[in-house]
N, C-alpha and C. Protein backbone atom coordinates (compact mmCIF):
# COMPACT_ATOMS: atom_id res chain seq x y z
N UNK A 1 -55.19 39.12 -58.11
CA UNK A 1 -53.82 38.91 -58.58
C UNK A 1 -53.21 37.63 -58.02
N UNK A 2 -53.62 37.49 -56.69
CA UNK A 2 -52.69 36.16 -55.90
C UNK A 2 -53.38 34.61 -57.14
N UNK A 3 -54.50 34.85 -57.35
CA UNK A 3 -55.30 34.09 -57.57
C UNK A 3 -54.62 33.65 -59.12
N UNK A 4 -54.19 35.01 -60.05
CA UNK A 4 -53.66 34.39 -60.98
C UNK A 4 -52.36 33.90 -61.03
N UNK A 5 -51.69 34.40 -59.79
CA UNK A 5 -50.55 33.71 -59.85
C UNK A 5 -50.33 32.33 -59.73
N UNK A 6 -51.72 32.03 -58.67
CA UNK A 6 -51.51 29.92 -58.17
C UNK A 6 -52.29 29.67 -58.97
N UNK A 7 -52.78 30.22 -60.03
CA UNK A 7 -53.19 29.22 -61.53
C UNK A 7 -52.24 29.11 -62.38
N UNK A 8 -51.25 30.26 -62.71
CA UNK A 8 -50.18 29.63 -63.53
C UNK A 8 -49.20 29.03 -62.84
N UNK A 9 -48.70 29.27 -61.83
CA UNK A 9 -47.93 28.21 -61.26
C UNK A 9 -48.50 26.41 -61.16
N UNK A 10 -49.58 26.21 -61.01
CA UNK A 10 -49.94 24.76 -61.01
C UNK A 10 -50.19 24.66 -62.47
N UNK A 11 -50.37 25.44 -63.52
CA UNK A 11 -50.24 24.87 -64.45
C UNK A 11 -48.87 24.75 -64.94
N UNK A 12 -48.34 25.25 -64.59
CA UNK A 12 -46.50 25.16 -64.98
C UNK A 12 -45.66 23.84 -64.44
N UNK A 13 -46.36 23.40 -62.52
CA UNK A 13 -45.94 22.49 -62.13
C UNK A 13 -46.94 21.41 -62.73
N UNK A 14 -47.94 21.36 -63.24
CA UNK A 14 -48.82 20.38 -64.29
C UNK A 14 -47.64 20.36 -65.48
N UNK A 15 -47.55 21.46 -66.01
CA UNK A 15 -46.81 21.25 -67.37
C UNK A 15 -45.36 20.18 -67.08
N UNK A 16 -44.63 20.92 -66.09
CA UNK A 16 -43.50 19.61 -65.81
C UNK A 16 -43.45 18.77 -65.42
N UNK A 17 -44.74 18.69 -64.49
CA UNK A 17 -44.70 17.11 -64.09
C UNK A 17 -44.93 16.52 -65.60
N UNK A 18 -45.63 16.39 -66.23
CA UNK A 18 -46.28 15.72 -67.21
C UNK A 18 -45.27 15.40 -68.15
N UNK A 19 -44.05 16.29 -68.72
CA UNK A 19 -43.06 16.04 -69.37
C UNK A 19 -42.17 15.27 -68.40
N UNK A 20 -42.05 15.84 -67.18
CA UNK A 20 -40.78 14.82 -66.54
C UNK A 20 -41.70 13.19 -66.81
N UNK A 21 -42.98 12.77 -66.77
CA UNK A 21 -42.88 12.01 -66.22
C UNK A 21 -43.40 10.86 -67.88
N UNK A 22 -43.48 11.85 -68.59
CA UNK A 22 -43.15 11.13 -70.06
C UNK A 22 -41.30 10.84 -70.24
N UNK A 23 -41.11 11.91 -69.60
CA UNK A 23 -39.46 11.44 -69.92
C UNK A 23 -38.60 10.38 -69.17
N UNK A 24 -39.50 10.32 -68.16
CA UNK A 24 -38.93 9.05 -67.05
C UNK A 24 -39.84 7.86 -67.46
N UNK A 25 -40.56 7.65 -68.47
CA UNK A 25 -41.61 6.47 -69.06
C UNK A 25 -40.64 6.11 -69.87
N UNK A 26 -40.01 7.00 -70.98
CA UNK A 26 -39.17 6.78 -72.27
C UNK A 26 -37.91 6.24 -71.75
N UNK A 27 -37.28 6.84 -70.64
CA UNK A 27 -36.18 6.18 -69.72
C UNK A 27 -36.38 5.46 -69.83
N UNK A 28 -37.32 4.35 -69.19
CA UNK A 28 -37.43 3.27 -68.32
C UNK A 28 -37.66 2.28 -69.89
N UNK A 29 -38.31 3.03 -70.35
CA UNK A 29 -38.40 1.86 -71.45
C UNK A 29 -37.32 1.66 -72.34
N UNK A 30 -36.38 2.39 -72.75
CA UNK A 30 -35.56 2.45 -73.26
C UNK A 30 -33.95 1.27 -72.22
N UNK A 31 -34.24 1.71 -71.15
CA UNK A 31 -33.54 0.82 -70.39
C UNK A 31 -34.11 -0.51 -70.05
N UNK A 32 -35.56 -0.78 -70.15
CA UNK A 32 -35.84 -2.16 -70.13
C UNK A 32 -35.25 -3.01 -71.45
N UNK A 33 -35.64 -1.89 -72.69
CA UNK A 33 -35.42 -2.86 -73.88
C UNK A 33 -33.91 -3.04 -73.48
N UNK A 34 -33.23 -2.25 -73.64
CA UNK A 34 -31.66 -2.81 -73.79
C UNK A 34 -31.62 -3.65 -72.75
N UNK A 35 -31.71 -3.57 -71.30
CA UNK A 35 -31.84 -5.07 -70.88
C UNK A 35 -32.20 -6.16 -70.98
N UNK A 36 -33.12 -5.90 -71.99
CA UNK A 36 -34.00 -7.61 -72.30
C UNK A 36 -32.79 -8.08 -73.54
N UNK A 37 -32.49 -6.63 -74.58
CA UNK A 37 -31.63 -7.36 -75.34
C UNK A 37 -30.46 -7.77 -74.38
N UNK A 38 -29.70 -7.32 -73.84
CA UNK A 38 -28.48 -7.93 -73.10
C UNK A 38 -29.01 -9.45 -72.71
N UNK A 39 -29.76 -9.79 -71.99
CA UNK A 39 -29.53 -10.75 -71.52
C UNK A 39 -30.16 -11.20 -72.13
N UNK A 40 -31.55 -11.36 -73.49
CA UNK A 40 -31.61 -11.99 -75.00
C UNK A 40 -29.79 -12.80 -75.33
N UNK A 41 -29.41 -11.78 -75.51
CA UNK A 41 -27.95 -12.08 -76.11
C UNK A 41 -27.49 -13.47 -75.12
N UNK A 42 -27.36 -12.60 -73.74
CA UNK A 42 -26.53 -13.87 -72.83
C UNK A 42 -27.13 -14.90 -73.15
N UNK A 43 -28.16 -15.42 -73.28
CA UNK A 43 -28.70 -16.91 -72.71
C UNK A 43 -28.96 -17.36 -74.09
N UNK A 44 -28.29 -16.71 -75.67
CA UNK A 44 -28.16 -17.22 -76.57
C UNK A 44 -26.61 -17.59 -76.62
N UNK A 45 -25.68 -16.60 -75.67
CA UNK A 45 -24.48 -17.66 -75.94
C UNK A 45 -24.38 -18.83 -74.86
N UNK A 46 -25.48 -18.51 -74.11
CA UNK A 46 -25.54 -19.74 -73.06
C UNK A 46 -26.10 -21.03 -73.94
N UNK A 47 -27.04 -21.42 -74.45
CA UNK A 47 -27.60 -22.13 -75.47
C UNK A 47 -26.71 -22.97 -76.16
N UNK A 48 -25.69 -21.80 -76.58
CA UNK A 48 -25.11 -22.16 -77.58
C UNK A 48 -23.98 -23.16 -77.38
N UNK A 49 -23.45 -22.59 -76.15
CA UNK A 49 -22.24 -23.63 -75.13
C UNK A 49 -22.86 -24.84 -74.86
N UNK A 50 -24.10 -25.04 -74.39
CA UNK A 50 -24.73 -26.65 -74.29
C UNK A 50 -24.51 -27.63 -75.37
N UNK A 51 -24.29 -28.90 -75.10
CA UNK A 51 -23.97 -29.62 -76.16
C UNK A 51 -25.49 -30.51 -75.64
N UNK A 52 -25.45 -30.74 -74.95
CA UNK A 52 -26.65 -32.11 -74.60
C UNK A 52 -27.90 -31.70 -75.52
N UNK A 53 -28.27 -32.66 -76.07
CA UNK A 53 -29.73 -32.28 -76.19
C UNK A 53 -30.79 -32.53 -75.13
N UNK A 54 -30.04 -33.55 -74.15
CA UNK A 54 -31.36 -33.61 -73.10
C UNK A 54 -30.93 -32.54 -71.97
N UNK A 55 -30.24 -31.69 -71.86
CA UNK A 55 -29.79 -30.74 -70.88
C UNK A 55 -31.08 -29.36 -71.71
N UNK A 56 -30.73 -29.49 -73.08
CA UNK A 56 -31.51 -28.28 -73.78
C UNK A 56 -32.90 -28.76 -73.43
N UNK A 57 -33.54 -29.79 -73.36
CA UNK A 57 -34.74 -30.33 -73.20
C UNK A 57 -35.15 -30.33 -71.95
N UNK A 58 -34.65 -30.24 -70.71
CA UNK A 58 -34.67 -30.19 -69.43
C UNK A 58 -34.84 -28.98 -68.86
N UNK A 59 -33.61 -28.11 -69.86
CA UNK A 59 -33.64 -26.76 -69.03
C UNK A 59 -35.49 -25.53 -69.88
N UNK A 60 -35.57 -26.03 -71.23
CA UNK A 60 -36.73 -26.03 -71.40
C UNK A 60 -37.84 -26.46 -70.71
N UNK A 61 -38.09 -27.80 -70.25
CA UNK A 61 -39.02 -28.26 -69.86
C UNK A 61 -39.19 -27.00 -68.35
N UNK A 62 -37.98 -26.74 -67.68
CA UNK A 62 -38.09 -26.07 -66.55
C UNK A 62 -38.81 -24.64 -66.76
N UNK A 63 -38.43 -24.34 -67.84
CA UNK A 63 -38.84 -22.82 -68.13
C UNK A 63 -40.56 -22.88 -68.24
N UNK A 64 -40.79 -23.93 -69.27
CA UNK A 64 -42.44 -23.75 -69.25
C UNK A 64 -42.83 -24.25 -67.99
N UNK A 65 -42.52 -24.95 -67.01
CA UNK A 65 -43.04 -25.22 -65.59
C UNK A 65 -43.19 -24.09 -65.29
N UNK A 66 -42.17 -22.89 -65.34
CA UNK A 66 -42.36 -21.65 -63.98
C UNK A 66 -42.94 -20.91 -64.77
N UNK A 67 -43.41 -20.81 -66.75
CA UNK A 67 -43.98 -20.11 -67.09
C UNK A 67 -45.58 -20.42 -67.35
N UNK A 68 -45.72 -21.64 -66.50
CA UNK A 68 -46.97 -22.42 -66.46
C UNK A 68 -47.76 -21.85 -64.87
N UNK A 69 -46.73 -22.02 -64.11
CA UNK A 69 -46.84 -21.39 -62.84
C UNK A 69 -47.79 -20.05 -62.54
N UNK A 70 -47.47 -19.18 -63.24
CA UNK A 70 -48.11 -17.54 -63.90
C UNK A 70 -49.79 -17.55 -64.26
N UNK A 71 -50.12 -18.82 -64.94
CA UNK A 71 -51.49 -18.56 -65.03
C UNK A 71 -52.18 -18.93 -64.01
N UNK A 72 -53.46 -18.09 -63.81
CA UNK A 72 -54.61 -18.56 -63.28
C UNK A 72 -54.95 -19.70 -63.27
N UNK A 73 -55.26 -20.31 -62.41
CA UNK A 73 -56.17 -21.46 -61.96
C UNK A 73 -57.67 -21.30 -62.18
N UNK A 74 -58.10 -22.27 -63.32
CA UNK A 74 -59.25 -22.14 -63.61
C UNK A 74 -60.31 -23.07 -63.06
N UNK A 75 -61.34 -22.66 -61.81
CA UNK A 75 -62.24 -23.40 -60.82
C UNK A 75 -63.50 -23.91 -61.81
């Protein structure tokens, strides 16, 4: 009897972990996207306030530097 009890209990704490931790995946993703859109948005009304074209060309050039940064070094 003890024996069937700590099989359904770990399958029960299996069963919720497994939903909590799909539901804290869907969280997280759901809160990444809306953050990427938020600040998508910001740095399109940031864009948009620049008048220079060589300020837009600069602050570009900076972005692919640090997104150049990220790859591997190939020996």
């Amino acid at each position: 009897m003890p024996a069937v009890f700590i099989l359904l209990r770990s399958l029960v704490i299996r069963l919720l972990s497994s939903r909590l931790a799909g539901s804290l995946a869907q969280f997280l993703r759901r809160s990444l996207s809306t953050g990427a859109a938020h600040l998508g948005t910001a740095l399109r009304h940031v864009w948009d306030r620049i008048r220079s074209q060589e300020s837009k060309e600069a602050i570009l050039g900076c972005v692919l530097c640090i997104l150049n940064m990220h790859k591997k070094v190939e020996n």
